[in-house]
N, C-alpha and C. Protein backbone atom coordinates (compact mmCIF):
# COMPACT_ATOMS: atom_id res chain seq x y z
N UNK A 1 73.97 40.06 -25.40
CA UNK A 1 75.38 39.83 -25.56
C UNK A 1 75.97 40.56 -26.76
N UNK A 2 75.54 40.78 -27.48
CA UNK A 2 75.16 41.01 -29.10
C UNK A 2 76.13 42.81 -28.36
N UNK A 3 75.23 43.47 -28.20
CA UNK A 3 75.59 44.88 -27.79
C UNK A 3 76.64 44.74 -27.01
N UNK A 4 77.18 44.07 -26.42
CA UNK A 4 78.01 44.34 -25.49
C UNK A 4 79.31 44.76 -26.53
N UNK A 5 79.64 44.05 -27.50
CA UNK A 5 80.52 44.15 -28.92
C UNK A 5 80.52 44.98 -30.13
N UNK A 6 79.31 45.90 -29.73
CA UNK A 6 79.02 46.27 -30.44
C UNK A 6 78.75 48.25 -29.73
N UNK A 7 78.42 48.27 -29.02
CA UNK A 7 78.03 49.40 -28.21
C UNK A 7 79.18 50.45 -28.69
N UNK A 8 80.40 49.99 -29.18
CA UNK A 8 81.53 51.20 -29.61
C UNK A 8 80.91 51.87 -30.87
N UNK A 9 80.82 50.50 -31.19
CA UNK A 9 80.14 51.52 -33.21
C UNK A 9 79.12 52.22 -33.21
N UNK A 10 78.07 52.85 -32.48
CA UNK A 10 76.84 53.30 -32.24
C UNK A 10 77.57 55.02 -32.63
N UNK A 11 76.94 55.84 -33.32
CA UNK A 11 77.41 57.30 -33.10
C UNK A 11 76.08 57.91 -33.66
N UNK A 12 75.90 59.20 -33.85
CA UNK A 12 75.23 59.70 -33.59
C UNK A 12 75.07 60.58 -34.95
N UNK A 13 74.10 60.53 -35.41
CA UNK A 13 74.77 62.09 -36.64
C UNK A 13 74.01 63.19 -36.15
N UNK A 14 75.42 63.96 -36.25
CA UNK A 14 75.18 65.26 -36.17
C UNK A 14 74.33 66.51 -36.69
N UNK A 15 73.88 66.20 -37.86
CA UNK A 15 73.25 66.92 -39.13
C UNK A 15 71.73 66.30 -38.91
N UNK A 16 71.19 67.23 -38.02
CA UNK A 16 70.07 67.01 -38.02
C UNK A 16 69.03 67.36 -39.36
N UNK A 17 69.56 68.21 -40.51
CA UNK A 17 68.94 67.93 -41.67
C UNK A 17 68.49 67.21 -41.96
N UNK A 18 69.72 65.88 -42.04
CA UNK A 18 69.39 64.43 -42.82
C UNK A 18 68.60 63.79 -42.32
N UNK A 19 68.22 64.24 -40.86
CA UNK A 19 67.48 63.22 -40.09
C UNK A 19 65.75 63.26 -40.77
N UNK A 20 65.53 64.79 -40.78
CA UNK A 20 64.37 65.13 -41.11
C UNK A 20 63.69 65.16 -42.88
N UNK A 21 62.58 64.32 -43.01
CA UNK A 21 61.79 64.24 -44.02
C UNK A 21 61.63 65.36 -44.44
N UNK A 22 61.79 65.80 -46.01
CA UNK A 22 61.81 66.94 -46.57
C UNK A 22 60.94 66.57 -47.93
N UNK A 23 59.77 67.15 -47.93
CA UNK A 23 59.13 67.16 -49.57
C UNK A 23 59.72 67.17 -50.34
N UNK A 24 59.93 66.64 -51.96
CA UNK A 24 60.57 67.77 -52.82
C UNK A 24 59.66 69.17 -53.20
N UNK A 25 58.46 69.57 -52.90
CA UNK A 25 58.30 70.84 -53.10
C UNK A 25 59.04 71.75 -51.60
N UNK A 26 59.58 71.17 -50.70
CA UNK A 26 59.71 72.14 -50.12
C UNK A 26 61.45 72.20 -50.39
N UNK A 27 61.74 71.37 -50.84
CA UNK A 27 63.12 71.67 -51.11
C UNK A 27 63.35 72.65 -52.51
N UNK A 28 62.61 72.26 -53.20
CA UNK A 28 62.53 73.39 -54.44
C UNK A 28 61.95 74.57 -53.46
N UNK A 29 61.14 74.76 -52.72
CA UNK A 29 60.96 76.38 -52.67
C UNK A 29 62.17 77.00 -51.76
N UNK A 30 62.59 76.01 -50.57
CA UNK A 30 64.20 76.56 -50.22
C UNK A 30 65.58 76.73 -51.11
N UNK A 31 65.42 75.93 -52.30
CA UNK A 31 66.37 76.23 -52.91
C UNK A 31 65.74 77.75 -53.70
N UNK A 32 64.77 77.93 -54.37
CA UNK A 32 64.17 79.13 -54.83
C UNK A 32 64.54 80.38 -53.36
N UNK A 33 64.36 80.28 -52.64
CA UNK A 33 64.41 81.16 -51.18
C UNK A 33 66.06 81.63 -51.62
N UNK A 34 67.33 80.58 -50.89
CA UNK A 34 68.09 80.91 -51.00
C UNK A 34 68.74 81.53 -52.46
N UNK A 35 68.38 81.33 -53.62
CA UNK A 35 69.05 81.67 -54.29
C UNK A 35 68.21 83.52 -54.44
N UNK A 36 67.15 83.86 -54.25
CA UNK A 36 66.86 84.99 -54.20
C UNK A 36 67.33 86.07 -52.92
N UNK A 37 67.87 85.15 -51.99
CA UNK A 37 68.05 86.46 -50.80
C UNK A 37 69.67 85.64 -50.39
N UNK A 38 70.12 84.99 -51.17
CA UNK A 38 71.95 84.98 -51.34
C UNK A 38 72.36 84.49 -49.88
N UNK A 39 71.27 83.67 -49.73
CA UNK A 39 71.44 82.73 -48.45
C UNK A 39 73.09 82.04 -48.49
N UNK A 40 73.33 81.40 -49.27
CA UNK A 40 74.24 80.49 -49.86
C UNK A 40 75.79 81.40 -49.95
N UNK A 41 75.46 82.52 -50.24
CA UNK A 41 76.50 83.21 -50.38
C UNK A 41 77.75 83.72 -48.75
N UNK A 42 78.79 84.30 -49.14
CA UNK A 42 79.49 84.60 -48.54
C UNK A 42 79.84 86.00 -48.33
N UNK A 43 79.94 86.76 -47.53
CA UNK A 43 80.34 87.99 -47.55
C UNK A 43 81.57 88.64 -46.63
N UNK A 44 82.19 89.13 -47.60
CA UNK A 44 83.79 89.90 -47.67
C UNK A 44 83.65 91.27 -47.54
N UNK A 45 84.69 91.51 -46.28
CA UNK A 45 85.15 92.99 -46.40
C UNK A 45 86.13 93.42 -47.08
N UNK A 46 86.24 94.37 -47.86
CA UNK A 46 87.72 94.83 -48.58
C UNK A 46 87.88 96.55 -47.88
N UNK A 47 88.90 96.83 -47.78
CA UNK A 47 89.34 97.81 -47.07
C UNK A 47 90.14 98.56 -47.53
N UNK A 48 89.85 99.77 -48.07
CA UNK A 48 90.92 100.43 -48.62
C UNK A 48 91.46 101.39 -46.98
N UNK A 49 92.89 102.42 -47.42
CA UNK A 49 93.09 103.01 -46.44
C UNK A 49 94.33 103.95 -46.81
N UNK A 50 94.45 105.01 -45.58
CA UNK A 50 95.73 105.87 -45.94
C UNK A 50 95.81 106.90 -44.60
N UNK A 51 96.51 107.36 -45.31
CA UNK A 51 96.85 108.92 -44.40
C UNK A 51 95.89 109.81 -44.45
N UNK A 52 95.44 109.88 -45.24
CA UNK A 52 94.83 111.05 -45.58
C UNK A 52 93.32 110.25 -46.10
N UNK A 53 92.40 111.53 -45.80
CA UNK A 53 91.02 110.56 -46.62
C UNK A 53 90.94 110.80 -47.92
N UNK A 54 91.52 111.58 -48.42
CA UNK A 54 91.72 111.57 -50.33
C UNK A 54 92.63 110.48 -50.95
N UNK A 55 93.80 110.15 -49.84
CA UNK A 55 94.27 108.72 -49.92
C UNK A 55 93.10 107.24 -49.89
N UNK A 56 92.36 107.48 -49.06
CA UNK A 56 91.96 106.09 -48.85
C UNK A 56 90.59 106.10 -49.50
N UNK A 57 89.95 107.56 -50.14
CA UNK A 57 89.20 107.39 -51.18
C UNK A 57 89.82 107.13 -52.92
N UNK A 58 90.65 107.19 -52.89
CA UNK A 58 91.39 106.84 -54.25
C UNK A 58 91.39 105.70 -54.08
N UNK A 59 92.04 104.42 -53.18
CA UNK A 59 91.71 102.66 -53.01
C UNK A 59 90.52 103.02 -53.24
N UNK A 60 89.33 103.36 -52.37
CA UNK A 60 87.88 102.88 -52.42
C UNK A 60 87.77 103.11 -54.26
N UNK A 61 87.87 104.39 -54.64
CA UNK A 61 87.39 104.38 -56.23
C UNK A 61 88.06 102.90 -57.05
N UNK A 62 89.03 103.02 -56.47
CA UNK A 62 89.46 101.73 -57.29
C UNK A 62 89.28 100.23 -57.28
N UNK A 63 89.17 100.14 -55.91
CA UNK A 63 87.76 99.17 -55.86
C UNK A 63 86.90 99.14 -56.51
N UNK A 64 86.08 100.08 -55.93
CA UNK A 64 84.98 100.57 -56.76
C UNK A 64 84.43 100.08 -58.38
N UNK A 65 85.84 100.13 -58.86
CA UNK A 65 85.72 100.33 -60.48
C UNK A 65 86.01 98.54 -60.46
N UNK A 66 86.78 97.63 -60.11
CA UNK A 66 87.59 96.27 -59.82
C UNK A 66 86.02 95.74 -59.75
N UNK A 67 85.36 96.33 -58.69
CA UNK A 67 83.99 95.47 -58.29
C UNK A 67 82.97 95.59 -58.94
N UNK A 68 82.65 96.77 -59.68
CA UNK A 68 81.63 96.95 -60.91
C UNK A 68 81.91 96.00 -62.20
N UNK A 69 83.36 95.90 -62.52
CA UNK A 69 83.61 95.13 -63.57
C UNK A 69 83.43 93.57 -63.48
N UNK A 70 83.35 93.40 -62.13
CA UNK A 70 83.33 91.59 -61.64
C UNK A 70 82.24 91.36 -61.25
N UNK A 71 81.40 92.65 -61.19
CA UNK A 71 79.58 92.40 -60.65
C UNK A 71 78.77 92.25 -62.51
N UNK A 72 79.81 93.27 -63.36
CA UNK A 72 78.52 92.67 -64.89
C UNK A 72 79.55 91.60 -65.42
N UNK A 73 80.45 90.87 -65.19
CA UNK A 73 81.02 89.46 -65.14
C UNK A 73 80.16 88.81 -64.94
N UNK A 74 79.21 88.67 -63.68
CA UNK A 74 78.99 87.77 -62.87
C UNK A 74 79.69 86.97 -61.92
N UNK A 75 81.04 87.85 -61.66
CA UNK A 75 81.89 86.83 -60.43
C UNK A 75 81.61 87.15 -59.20
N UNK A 76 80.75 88.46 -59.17
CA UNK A 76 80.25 88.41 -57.54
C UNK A 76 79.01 88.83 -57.72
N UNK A 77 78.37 88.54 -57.03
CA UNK A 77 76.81 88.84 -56.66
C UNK A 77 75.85 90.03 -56.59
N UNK A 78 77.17 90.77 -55.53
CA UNK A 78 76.68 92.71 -55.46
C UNK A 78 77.54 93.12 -54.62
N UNK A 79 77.63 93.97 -54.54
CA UNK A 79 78.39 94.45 -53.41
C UNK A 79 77.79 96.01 -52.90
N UNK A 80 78.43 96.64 -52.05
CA UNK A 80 78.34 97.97 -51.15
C UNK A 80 79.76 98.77 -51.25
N UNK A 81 79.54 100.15 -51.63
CA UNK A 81 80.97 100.82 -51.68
C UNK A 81 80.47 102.19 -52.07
N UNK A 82 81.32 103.25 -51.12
CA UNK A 82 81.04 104.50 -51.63
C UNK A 82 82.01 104.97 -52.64
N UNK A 83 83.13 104.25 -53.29
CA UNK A 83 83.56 104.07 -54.34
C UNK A 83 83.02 105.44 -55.43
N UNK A 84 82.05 104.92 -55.63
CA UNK A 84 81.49 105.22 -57.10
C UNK A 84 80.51 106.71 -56.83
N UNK A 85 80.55 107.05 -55.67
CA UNK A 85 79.76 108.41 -55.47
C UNK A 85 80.62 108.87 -54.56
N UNK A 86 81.19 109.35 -53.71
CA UNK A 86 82.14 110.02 -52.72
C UNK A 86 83.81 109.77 -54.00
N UNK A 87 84.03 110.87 -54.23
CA UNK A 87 85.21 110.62 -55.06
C UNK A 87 86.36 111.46 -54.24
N UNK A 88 87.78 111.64 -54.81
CA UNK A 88 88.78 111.42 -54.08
C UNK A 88 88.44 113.22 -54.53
N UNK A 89 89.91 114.27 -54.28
CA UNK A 89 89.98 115.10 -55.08
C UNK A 89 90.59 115.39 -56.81
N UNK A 90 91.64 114.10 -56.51
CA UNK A 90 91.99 113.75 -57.70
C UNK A 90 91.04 113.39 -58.76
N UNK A 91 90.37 112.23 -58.50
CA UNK A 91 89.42 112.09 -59.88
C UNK A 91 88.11 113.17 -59.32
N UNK A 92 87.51 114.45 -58.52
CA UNK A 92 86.81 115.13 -58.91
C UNK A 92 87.62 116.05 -60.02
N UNK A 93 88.73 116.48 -59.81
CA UNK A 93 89.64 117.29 -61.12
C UNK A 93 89.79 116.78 -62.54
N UNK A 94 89.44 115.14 -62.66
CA UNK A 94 89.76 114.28 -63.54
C UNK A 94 88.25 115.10 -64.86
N UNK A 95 87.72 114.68 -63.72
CA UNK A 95 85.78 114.79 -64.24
C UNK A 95 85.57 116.23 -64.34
N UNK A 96 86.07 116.81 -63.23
CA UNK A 96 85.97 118.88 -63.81
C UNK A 96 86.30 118.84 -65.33
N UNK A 97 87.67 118.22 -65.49
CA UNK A 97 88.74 118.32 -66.40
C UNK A 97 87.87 117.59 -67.86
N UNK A 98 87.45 116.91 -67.50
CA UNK A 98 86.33 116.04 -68.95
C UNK A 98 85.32 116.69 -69.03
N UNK A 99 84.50 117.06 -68.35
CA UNK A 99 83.39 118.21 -68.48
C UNK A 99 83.50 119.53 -69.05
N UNK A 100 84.90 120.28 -68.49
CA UNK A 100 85.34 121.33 -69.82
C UNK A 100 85.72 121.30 -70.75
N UNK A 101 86.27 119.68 -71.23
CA UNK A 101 86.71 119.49 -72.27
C UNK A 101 85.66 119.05 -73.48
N UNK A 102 84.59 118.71 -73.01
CA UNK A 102 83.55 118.41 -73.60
C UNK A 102 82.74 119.12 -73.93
N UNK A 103 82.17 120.48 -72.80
CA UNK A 103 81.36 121.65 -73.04
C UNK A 103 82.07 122.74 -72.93
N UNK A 104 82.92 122.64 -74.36
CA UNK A 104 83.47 123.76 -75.16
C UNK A 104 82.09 124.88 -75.36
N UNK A 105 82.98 126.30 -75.90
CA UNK A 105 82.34 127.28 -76.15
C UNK A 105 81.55 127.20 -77.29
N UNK A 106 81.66 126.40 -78.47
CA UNK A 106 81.04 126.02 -79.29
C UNK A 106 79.78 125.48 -79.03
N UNK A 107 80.12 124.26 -78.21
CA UNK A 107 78.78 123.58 -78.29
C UNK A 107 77.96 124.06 -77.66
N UNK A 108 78.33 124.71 -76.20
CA UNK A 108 77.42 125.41 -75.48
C UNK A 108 76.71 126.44 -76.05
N UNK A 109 77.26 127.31 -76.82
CA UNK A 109 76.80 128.55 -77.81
C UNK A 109 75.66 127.52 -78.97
N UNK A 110 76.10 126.62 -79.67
CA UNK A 110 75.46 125.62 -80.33
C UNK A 110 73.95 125.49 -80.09
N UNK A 111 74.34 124.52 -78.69
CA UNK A 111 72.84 124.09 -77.79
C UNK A 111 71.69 125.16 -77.70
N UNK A 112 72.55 126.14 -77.35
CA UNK A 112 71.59 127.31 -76.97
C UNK A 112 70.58 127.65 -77.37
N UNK A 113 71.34 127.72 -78.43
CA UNK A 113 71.04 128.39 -79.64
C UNK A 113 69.82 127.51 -80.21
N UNK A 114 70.12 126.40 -80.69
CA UNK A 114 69.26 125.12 -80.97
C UNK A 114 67.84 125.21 -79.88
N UNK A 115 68.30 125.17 -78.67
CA UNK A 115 66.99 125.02 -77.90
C UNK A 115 66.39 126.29 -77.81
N UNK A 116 66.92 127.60 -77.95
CA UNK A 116 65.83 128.87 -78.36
C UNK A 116 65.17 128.65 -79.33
N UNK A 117 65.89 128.86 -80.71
CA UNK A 117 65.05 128.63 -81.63
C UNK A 117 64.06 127.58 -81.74
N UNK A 118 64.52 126.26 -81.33
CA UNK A 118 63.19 124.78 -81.15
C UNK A 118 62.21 125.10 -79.93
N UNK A 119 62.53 125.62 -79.35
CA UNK A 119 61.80 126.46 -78.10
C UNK A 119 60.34 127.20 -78.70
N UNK A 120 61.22 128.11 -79.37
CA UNK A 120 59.96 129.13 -80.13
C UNK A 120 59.25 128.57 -80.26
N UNK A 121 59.05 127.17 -81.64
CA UNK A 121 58.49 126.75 -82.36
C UNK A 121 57.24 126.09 -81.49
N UNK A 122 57.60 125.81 -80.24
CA UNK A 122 56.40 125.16 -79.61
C UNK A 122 55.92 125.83 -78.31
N UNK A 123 56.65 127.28 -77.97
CA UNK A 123 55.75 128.32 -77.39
C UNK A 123 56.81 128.44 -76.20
N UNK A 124 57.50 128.16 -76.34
CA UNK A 124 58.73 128.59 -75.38
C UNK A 124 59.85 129.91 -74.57
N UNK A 125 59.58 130.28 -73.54
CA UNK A 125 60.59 131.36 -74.40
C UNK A 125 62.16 131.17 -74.42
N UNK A 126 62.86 132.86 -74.50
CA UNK A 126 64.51 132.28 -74.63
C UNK A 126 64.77 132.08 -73.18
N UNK A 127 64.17 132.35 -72.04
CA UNK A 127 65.13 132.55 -70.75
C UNK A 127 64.59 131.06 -70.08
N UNK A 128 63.26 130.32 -70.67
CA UNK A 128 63.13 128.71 -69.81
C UNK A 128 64.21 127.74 -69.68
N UNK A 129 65.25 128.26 -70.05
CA UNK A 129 66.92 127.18 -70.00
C UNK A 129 67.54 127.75 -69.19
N UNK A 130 67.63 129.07 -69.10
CA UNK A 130 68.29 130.07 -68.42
C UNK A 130 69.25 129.23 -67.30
N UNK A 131 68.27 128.56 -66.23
CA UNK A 131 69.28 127.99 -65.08
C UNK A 131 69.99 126.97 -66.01
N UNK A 132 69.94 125.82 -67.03
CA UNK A 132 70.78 125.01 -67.45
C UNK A 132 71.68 125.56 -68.49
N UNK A 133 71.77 126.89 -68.79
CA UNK A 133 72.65 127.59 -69.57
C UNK A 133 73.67 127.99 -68.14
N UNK A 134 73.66 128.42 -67.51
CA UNK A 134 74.08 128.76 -66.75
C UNK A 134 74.92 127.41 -66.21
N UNK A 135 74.33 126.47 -65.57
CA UNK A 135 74.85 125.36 -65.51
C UNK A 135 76.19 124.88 -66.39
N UNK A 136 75.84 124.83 -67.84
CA UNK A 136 77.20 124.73 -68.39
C UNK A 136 78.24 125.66 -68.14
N UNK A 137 77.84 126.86 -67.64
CA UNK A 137 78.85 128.00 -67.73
C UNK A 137 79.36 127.82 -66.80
N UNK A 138 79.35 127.09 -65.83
CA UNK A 138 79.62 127.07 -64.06
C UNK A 138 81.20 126.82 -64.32
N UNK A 139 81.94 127.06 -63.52
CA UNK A 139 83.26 126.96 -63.27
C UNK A 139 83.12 126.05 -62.17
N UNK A 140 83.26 124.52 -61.75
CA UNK A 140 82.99 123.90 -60.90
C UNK A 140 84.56 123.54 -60.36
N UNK A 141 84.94 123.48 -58.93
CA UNK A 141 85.85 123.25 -58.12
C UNK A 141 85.23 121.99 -57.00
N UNK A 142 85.97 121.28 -56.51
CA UNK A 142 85.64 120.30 -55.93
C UNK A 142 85.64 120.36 -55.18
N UNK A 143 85.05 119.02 -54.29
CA UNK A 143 84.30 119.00 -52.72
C UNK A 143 85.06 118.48 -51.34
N UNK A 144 85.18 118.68 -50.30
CA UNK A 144 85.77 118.32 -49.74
C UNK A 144 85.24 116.87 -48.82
N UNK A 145 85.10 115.78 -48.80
CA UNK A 145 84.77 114.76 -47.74
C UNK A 145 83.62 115.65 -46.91
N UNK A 146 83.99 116.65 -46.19
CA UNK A 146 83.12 117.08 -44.61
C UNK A 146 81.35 117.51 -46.05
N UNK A 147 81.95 118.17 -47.05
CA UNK A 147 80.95 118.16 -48.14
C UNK A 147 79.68 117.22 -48.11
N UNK A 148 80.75 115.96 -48.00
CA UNK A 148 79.97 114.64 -48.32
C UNK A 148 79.27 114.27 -47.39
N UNK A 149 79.67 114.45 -45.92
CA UNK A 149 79.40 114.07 -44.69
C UNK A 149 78.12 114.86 -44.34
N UNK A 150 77.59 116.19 -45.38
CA UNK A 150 76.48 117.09 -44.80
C UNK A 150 75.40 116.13 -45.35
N UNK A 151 75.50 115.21 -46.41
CA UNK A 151 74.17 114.81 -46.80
C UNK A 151 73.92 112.91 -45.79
N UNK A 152 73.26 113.39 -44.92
CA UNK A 152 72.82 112.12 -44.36
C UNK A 152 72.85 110.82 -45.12
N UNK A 153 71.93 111.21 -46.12
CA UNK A 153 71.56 110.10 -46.65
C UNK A 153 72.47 108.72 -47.15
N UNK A 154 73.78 109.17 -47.52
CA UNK A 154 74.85 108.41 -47.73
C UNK A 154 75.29 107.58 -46.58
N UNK A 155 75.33 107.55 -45.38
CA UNK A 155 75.16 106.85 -44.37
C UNK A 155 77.37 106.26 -44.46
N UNK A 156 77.96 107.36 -44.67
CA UNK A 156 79.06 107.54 -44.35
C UNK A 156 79.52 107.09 -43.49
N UNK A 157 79.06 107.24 -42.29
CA UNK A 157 79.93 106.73 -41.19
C UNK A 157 79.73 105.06 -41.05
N UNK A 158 78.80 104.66 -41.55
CA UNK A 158 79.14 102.89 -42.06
C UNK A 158 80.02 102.65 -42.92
N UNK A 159 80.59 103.25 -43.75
CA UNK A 159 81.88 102.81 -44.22
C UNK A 159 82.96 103.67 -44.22
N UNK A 160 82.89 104.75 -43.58
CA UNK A 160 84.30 105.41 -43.55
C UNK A 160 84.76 105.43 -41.76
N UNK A 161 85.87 104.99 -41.60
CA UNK A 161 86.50 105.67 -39.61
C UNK A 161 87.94 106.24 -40.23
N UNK A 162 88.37 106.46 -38.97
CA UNK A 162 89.44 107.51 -38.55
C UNK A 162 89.74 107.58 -37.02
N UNK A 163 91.02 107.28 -37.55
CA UNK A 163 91.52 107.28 -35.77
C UNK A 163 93.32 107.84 -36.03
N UNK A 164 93.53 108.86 -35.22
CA UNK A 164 94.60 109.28 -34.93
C UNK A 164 95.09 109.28 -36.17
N UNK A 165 94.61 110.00 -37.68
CA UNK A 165 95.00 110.39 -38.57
C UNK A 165 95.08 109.06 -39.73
N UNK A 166 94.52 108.41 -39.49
CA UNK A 166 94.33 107.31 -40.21
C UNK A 166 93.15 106.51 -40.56
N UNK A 167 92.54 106.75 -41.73
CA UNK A 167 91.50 106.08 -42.59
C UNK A 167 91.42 105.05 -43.34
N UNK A 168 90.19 104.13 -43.05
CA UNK A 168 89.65 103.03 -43.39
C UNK A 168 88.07 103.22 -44.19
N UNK A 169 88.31 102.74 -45.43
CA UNK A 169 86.53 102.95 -45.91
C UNK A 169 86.67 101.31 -45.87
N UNK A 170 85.25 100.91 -45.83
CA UNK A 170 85.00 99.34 -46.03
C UNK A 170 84.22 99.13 -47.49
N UNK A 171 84.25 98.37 -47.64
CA UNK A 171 83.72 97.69 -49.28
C UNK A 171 82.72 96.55 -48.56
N UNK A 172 81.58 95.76 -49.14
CA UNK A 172 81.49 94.93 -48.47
C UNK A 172 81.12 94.24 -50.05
N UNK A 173 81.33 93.13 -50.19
CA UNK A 173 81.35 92.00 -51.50
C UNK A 173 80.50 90.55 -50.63
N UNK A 174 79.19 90.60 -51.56
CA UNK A 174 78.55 89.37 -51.41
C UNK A 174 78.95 88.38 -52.69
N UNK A 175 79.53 86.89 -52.45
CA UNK A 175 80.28 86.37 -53.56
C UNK A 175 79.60 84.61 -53.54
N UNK A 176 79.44 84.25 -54.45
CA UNK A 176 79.22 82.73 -54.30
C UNK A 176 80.38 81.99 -53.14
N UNK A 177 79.93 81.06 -52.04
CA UNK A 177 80.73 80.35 -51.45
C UNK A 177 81.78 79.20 -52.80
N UNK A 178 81.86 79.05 -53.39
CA UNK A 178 82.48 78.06 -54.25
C UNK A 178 83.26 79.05 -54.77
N UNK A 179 83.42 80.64 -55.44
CA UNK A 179 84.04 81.28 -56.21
C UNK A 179 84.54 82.15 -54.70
N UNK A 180 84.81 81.99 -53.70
CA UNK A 180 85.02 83.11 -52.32
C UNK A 180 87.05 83.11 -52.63
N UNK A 181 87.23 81.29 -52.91
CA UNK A 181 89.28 81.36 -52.76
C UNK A 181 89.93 81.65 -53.87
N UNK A 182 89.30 81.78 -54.72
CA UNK A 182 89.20 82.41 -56.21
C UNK A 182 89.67 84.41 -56.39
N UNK A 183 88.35 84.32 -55.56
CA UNK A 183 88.49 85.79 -55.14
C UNK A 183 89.51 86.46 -54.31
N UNK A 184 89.53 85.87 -53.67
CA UNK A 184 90.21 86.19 -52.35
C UNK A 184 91.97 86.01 -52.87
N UNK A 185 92.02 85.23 -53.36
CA UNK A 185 93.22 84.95 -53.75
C UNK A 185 93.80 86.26 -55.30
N UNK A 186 92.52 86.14 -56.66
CA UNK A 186 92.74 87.41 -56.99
C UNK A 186 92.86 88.83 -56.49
N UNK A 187 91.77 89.14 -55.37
CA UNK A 187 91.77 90.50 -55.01
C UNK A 187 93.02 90.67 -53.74
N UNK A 188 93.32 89.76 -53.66
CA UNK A 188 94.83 89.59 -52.77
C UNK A 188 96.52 90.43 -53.64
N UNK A 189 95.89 90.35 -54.49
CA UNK A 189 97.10 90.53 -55.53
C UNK A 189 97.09 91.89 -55.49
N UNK A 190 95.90 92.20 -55.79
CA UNK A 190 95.60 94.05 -55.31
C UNK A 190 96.76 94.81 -54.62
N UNK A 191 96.66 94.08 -53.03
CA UNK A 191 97.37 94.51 -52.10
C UNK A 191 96.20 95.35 -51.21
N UNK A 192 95.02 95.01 -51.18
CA UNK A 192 93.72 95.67 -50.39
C UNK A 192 93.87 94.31 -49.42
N UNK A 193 93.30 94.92 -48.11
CA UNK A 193 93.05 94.55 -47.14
C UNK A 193 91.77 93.40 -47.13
N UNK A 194 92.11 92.09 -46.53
CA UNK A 194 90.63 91.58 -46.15
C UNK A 194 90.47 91.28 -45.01
């Protein structure tokens, strides 16, 4: 009779976790697990983009630089971005432009000079620099994207498309689930895509 009054309140839980007996060593080694392979974590796309792919590599660099500064923070975990190696044409001119400004005729004449003579001293001759003398002397002009696209190894076409004149690189940001509306809400301000 008892059940007949009772048969509504009966439910079921869902979370078969709770159901199951758990050691505490095995919960310490799953908590050790997840925190080494970012089980726990969340992962975000950020999207830069444009007209042009020197457009939508200028967002990615700037990402780029946004996500390096919040990865030695500690506000995100790690992330993925060709950001920081595929550069726009603008900042390759930036970096031409700091590299000549730095290896003036002085110092280069300087170095040279320095590593012939310290050269001698331990059986060297003058022409074993030869290719890195030369190197400073280079007049360097910048690369174009299809440049970038000859070396496989960068695996480009996972973060860059194009369709009908319009480019997308992807970012991808692994972030603590607790710090994700935090983020999302700062890197919103940006005006980058999620």
């Amino acid at each position: 009779m008892v059940s007949i009054f009772t048969f509504k309140n009966v439910t079921f839980n869902n979370n078969l976790a709770e159901l199951n007996y758990v050691p505490d060593e095995i919960k310490l080694a799953e908590s050790k697990l997840e925190k080494a392979t970012n089980l726990t974590s969340k992962s975000i796309y950020l999207t830069s983009y444009g007209n042009s792919i020197n457009e939508a590599l200028e967002q990615a660099g700037t990402i780029y630089k946004d996500l390096s500064e919040r990865k030695e923070k500690n506000e995100i975990l790690t992330f993925s971005s060709i950001g920081g190696l595929v550069l726009s044409e603008k900042e390759q001119k930036q970096k031409i432009e700091k590299w000549k400004t730095f290896w003036t005729e002085e110092k280069i004449e300087f170095l040279q000079n320095s590593l012939i003579k310290n050269g001698k001293l331990v059986g060297f001759k003058e022409e074993t620099h030869g290719q890195f003398y030369n190197l400073l002397k280079k007049d360097f002009s910048t690369i174009q994207f299809q440049d970038y696209e000859q070396v496989k190894a960068l695996f480009l076409k996972e973060f860059v498309s194009q369709k009908d004149g319009f480019y997308t690189i992807s970012s991808l940001v692994k972030i603590n689930l607790n710090q994700r509306d935090k983020f999302i809400d700062t890197i919103s301000k940006m005006k980058i895509w999620l």
